[in-house]
PDB file of N, CA and C in Angstrom:
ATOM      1  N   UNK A   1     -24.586  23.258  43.955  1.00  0.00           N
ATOM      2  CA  UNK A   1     -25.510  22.349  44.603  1.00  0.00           C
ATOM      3  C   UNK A   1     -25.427  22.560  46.110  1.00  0.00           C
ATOM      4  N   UNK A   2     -26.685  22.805  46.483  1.00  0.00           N
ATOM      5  CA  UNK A   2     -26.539  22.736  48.422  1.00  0.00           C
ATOM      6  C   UNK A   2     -26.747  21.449  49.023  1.00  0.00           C
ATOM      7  N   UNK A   3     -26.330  21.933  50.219  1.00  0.00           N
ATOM      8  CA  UNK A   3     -26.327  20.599  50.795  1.00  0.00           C
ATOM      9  C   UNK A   3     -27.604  19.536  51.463  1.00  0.00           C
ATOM     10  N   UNK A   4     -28.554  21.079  50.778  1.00  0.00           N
ATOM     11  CA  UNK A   4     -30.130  20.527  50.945  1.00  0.00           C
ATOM     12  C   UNK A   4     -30.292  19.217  50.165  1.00  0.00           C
ATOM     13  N   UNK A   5     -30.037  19.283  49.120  1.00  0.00           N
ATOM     14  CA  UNK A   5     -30.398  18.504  47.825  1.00  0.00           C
ATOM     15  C   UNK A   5     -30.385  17.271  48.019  1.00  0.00           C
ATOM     16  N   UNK A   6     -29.469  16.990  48.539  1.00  0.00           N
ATOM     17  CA  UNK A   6     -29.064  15.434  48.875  1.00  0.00           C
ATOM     18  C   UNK A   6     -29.738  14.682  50.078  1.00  0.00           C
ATOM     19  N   UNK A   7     -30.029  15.654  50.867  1.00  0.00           N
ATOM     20  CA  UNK A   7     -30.915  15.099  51.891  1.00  0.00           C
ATOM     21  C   UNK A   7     -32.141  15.259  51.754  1.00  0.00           C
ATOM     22  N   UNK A   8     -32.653  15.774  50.893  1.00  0.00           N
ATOM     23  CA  UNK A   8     -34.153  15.721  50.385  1.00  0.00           C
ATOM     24  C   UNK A   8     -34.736  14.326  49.322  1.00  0.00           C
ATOM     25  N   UNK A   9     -33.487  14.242  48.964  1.00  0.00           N
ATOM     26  CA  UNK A   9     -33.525  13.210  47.832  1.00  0.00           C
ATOM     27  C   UNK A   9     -33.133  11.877  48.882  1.00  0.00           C
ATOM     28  N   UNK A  10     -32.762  12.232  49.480  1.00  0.00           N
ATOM     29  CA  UNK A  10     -32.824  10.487  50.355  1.00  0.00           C
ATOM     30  C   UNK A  10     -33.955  10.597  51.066  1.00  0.00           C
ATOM     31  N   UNK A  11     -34.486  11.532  51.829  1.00  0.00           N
ATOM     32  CA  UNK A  11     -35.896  11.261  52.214  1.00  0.00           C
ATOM     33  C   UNK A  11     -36.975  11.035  51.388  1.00  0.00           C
ATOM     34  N   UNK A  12     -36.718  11.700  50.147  1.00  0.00           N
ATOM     35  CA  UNK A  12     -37.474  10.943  49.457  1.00  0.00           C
ATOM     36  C   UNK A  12     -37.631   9.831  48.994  1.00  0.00           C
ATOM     37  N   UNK A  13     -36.526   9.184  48.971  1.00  0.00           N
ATOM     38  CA  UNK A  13     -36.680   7.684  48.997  1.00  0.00           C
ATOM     39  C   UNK A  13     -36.826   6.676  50.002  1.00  0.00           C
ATOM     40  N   UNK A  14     -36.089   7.561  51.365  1.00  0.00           N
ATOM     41  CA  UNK A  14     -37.034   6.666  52.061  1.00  0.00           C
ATOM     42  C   UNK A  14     -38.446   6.744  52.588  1.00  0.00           C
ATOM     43  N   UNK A  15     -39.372   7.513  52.098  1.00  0.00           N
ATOM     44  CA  UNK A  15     -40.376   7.642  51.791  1.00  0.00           C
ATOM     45  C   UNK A  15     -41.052   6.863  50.779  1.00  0.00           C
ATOM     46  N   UNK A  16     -40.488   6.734  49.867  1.00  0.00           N
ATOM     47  CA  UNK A  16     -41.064   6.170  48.620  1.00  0.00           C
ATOM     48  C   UNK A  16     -40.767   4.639  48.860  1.00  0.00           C
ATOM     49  N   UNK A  17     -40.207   4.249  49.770  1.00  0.00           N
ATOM     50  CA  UNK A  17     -39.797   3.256  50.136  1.00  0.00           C
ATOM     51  C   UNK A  17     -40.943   2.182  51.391  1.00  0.00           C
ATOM     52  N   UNK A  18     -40.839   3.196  51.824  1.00  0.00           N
ATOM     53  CA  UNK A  18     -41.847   3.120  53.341  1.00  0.00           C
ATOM     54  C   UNK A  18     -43.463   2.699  52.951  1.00  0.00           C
ATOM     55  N   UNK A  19     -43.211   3.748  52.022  1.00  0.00           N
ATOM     56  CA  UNK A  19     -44.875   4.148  51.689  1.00  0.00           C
ATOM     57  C   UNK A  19     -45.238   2.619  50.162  1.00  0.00           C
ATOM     58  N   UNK A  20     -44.552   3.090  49.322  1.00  0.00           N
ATOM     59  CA  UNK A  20     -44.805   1.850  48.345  1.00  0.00           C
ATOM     60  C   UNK A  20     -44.245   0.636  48.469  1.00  0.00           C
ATOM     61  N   UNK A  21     -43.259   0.400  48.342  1.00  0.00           N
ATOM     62  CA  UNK A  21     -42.687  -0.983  48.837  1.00  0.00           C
ATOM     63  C   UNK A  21     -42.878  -1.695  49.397  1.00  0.00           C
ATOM     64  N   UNK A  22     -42.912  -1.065  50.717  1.00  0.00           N
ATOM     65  CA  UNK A  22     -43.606  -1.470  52.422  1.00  0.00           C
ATOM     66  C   UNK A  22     -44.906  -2.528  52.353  1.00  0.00           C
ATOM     67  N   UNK A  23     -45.783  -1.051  52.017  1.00  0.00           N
ATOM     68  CA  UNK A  23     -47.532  -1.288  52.059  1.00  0.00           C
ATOM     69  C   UNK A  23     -47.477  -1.662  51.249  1.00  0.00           C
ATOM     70  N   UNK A  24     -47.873  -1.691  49.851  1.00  0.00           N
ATOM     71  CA  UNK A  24     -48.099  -1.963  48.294  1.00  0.00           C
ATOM     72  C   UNK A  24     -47.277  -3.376  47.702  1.00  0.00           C
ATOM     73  N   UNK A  25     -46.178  -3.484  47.619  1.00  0.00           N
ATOM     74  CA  UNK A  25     -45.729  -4.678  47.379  1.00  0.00           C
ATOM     75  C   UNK A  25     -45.595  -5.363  47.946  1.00  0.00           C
ATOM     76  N   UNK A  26     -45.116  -5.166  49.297  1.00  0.00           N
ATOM     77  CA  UNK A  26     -44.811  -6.479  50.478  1.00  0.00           C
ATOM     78  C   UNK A  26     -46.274  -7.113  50.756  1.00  0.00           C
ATOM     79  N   UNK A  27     -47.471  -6.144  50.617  1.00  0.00           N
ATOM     80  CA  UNK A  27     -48.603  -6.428  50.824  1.00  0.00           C
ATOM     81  C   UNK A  27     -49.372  -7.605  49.546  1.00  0.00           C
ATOM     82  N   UNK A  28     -48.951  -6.978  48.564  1.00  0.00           N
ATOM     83  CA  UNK A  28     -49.831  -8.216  47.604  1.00  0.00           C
ATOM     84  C   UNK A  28     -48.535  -9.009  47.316  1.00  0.00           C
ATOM     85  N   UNK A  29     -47.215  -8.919  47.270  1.00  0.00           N
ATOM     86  CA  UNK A  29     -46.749 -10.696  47.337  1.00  0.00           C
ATOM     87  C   UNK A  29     -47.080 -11.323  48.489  1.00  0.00           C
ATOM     88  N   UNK A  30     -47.471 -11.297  49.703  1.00  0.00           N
ATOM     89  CA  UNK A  30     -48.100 -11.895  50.954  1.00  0.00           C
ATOM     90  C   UNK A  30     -49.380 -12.604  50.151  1.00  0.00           C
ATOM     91  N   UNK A  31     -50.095 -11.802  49.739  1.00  0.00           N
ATOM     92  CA  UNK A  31     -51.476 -12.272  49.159  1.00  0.00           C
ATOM     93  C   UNK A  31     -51.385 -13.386  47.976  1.00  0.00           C
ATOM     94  N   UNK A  32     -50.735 -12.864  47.071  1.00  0.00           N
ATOM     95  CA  UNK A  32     -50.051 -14.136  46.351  1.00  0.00           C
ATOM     96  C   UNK A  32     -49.663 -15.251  46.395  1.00  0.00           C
ATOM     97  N   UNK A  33     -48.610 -14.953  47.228  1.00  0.00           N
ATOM     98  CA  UNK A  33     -48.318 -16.531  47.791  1.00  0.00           C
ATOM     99  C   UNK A  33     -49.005 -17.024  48.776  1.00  0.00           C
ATOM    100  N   UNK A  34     -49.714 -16.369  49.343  1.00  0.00           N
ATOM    101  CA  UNK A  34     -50.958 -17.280  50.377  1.00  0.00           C
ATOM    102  C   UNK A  34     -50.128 -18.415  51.331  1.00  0.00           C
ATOM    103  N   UNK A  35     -50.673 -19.709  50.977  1.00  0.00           N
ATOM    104  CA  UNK A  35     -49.603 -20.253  52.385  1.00  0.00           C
ATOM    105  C   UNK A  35     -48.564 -20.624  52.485  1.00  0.00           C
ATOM    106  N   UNK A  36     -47.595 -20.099  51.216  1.00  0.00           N
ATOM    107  CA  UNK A  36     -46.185 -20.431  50.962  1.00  0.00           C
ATOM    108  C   UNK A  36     -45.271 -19.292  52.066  1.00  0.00           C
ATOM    109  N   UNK A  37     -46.120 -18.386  52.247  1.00  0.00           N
ATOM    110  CA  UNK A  37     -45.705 -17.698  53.306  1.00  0.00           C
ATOM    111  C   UNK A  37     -45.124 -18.322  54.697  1.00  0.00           C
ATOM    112  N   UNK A  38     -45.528 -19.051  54.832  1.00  0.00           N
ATOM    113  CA  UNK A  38     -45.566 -20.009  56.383  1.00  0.00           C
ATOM    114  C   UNK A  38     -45.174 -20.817  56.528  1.00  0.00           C
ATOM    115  N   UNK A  39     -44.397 -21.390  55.128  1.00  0.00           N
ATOM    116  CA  UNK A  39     -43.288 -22.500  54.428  1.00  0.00           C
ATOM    117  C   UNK A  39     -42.359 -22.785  55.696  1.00  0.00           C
ATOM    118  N   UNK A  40     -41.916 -24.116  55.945  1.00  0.00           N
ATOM    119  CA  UNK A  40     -40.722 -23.908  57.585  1.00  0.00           C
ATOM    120  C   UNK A  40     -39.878 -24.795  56.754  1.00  0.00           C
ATOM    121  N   UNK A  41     -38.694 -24.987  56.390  1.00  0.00           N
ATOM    122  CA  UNK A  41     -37.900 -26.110  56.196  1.00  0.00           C
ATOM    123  C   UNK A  41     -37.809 -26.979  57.609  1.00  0.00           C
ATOM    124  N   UNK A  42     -37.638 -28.173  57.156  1.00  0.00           N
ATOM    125  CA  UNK A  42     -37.580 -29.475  57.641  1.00  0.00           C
ATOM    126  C   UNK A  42     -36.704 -29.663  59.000  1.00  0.00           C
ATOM    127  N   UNK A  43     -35.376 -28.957  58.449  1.00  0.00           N
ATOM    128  CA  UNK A  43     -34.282 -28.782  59.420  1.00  0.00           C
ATOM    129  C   UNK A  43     -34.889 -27.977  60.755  1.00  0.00           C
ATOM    130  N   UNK A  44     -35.274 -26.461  60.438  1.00  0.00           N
ATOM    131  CA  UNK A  44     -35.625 -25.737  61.355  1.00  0.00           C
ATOM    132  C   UNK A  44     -36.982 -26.369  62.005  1.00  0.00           C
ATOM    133  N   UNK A  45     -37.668 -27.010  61.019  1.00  0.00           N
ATOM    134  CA  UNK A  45     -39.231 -27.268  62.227  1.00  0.00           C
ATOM    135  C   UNK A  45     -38.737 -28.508  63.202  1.00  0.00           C
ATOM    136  N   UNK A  46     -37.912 -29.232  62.660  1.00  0.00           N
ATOM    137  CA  UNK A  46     -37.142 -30.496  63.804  1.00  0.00           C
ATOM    138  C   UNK A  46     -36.888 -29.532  65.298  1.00  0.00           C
ATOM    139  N   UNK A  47     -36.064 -29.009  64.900  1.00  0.00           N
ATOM    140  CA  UNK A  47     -35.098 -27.864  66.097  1.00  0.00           C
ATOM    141  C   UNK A  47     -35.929 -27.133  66.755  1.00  0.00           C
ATOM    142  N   UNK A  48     -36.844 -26.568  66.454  1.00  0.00           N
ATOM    143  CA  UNK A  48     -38.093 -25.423  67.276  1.00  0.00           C
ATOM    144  C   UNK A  48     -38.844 -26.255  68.320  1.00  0.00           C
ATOM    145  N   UNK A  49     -39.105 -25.765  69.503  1.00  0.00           N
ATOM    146  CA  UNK A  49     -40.128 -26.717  70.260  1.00  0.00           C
ATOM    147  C   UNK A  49     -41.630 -26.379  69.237  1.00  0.00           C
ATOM    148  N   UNK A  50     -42.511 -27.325  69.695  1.00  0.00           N
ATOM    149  CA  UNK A  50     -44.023 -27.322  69.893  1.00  0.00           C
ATOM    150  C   UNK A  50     -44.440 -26.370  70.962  1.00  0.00           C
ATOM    151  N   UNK A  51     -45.360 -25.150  70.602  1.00  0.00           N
ATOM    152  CA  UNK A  51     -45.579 -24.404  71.553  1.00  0.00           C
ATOM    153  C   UNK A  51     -47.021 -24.559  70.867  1.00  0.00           C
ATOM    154  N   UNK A  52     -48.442 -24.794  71.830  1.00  0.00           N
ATOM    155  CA  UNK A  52     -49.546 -24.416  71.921  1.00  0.00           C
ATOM    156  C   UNK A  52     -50.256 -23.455  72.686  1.00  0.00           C
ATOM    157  N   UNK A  53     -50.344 -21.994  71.842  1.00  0.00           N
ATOM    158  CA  UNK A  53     -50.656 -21.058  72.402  1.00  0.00           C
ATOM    159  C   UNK A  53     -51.981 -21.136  72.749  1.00  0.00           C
ATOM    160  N   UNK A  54     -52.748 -21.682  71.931  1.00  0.00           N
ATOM    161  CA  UNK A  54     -54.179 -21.323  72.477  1.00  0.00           C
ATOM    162  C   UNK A  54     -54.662 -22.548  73.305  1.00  0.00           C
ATOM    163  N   UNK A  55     -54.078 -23.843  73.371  1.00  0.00           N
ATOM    164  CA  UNK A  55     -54.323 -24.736  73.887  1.00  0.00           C
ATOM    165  C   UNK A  55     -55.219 -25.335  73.578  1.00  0.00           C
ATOM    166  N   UNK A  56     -55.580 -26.793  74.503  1.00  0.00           N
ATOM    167  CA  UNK A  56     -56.344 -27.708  73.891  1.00  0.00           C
ATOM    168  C   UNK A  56     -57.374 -28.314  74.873  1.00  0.00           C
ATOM    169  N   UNK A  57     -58.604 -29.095  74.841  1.00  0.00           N
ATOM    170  CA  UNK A  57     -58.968 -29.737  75.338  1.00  0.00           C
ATOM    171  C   UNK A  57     -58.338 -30.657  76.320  1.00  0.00           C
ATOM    172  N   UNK A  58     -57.569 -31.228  75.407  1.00  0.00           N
ATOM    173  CA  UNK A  58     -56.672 -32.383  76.499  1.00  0.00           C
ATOM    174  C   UNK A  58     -55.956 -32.053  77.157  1.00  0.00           C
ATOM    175  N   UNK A  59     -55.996 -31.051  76.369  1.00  0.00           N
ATOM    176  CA  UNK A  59     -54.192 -30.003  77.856  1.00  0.00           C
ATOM    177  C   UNK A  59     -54.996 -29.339  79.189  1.00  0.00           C
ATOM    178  N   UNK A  60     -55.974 -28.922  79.069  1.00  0.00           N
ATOM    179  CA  UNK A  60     -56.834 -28.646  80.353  1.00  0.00           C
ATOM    180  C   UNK A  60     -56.410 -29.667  81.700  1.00  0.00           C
ATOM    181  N   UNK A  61     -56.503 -28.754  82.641  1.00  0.00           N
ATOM    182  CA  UNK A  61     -56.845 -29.708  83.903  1.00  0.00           C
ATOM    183  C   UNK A  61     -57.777 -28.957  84.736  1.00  0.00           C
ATOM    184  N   UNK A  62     -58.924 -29.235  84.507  1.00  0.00           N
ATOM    185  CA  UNK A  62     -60.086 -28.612  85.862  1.00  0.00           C
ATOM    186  C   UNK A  62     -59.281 -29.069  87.038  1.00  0.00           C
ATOM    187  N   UNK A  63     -59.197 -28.208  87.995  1.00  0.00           N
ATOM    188  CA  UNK A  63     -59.259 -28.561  89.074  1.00  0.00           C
ATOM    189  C   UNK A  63     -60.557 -27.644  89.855  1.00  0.00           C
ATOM    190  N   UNK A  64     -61.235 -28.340  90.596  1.00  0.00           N
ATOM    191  CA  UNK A  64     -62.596 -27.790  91.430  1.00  0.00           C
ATOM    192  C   UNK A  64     -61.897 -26.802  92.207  1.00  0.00           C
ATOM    193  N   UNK A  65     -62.283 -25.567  92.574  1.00  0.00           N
ATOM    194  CA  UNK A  65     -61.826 -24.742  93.646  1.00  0.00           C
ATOM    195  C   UNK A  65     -62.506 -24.966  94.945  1.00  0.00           C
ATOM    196  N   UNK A  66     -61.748 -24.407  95.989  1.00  0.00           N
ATOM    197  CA  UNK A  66     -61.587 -24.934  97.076  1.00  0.00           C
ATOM    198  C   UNK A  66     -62.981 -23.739  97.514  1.00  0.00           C
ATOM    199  N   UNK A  67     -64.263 -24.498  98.411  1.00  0.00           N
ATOM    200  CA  UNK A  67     -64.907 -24.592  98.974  1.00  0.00           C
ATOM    201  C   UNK A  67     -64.965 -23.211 100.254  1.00  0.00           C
ATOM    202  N   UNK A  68     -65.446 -21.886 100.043  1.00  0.00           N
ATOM    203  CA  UNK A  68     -64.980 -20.846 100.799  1.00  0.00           C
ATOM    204  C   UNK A  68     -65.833 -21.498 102.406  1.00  0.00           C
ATOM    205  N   UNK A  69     -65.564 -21.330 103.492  1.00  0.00           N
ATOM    206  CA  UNK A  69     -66.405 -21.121 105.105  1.00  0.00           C
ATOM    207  C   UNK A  69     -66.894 -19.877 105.043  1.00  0.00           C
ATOM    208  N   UNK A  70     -67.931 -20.614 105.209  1.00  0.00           N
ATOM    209  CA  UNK A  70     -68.515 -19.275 105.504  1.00  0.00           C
ATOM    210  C   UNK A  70     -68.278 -18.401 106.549  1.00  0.00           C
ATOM    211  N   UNK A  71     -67.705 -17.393 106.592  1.00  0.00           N
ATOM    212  CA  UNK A  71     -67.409 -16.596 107.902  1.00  0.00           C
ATOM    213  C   UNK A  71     -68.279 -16.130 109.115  1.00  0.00           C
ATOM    214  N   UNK A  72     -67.983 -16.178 110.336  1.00  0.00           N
ATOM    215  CA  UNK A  72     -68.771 -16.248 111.378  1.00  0.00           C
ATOM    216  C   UNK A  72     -69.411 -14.732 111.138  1.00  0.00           C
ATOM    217  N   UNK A  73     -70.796 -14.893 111.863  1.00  0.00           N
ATOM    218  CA  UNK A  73     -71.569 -13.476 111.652  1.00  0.00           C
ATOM    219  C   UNK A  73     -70.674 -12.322 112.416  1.00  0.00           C
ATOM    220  N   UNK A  74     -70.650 -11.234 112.203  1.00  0.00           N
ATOM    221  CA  UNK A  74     -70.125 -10.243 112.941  1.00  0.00           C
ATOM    222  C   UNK A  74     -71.586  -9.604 114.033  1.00  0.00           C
ATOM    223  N   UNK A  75     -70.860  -9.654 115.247  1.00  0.00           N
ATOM    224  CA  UNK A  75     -71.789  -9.256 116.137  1.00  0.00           C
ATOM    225  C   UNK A  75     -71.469  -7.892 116.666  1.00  0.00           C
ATOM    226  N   UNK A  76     -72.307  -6.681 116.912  1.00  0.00           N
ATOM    227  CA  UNK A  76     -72.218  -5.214 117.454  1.00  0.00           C
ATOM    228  C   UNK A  76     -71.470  -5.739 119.032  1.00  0.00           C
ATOM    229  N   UNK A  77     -70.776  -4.907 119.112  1.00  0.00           N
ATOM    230  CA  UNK A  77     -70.061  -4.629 121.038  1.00  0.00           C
ATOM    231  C   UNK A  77     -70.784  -4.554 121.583  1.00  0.00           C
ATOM    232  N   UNK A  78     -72.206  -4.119 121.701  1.00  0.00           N
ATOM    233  CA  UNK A  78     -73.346  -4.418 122.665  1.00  0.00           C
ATOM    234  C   UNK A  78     -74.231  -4.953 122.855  1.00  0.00           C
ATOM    235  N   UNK A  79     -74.081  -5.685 121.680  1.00  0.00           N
ATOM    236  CA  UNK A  79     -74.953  -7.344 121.734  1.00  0.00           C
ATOM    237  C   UNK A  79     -74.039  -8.857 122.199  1.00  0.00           C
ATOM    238  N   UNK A  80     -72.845  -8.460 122.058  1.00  0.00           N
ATOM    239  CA  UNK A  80     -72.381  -9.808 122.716  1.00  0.00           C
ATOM    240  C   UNK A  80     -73.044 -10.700 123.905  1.00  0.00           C
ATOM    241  N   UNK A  81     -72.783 -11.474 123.905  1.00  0.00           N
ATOM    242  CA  UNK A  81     -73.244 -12.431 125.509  1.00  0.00           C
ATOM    243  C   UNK A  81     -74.777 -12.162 125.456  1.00  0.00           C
ATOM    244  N   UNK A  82     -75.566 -11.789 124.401  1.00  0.00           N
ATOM    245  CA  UNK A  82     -76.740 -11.562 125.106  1.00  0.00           C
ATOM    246  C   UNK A  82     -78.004 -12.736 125.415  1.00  0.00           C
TER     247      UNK A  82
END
């Protein structure tokens, strides 16, 4: 036996691993269980903050922006004082 053999045969499994397991099963028990996926025990959702990523209406604060001046005209060097 060479010493090929053995390392062909583990890439092949982790291949066969990657490829079916991965995609193929991890993929339809997700689908299966639908929103048991997202299950939190009681303990851990106490302990986690509240984070609102997308935010809310009420969490808004308009504030109006500040009012630009209009900047003085720029005059040519040989029109000054005229």
């Amino acid at each position: 036996m060479t010493r090929a053999a053995p390392r062909l045969g583990l890439a092949g499994a982790v291949l066969l691993d990657a490829l079916v397991v991965r995609s193929v099963l991890v993929a339809g028990l997700v689908l299966l269980a639908g929103k048991a996926n997202w299950w939190l025990p009681r303990s851990i959702d106490r302990v986690l903050p509240r984070l609102n990523v997308e935010g809310s209406v009420e969490d808004e604060v308009h504030e109006p922006h500040p009012r630009r001046q209009p900047s003085p005209p720029v005059v040519a060097s040989g029109e000054a004082g005229a």
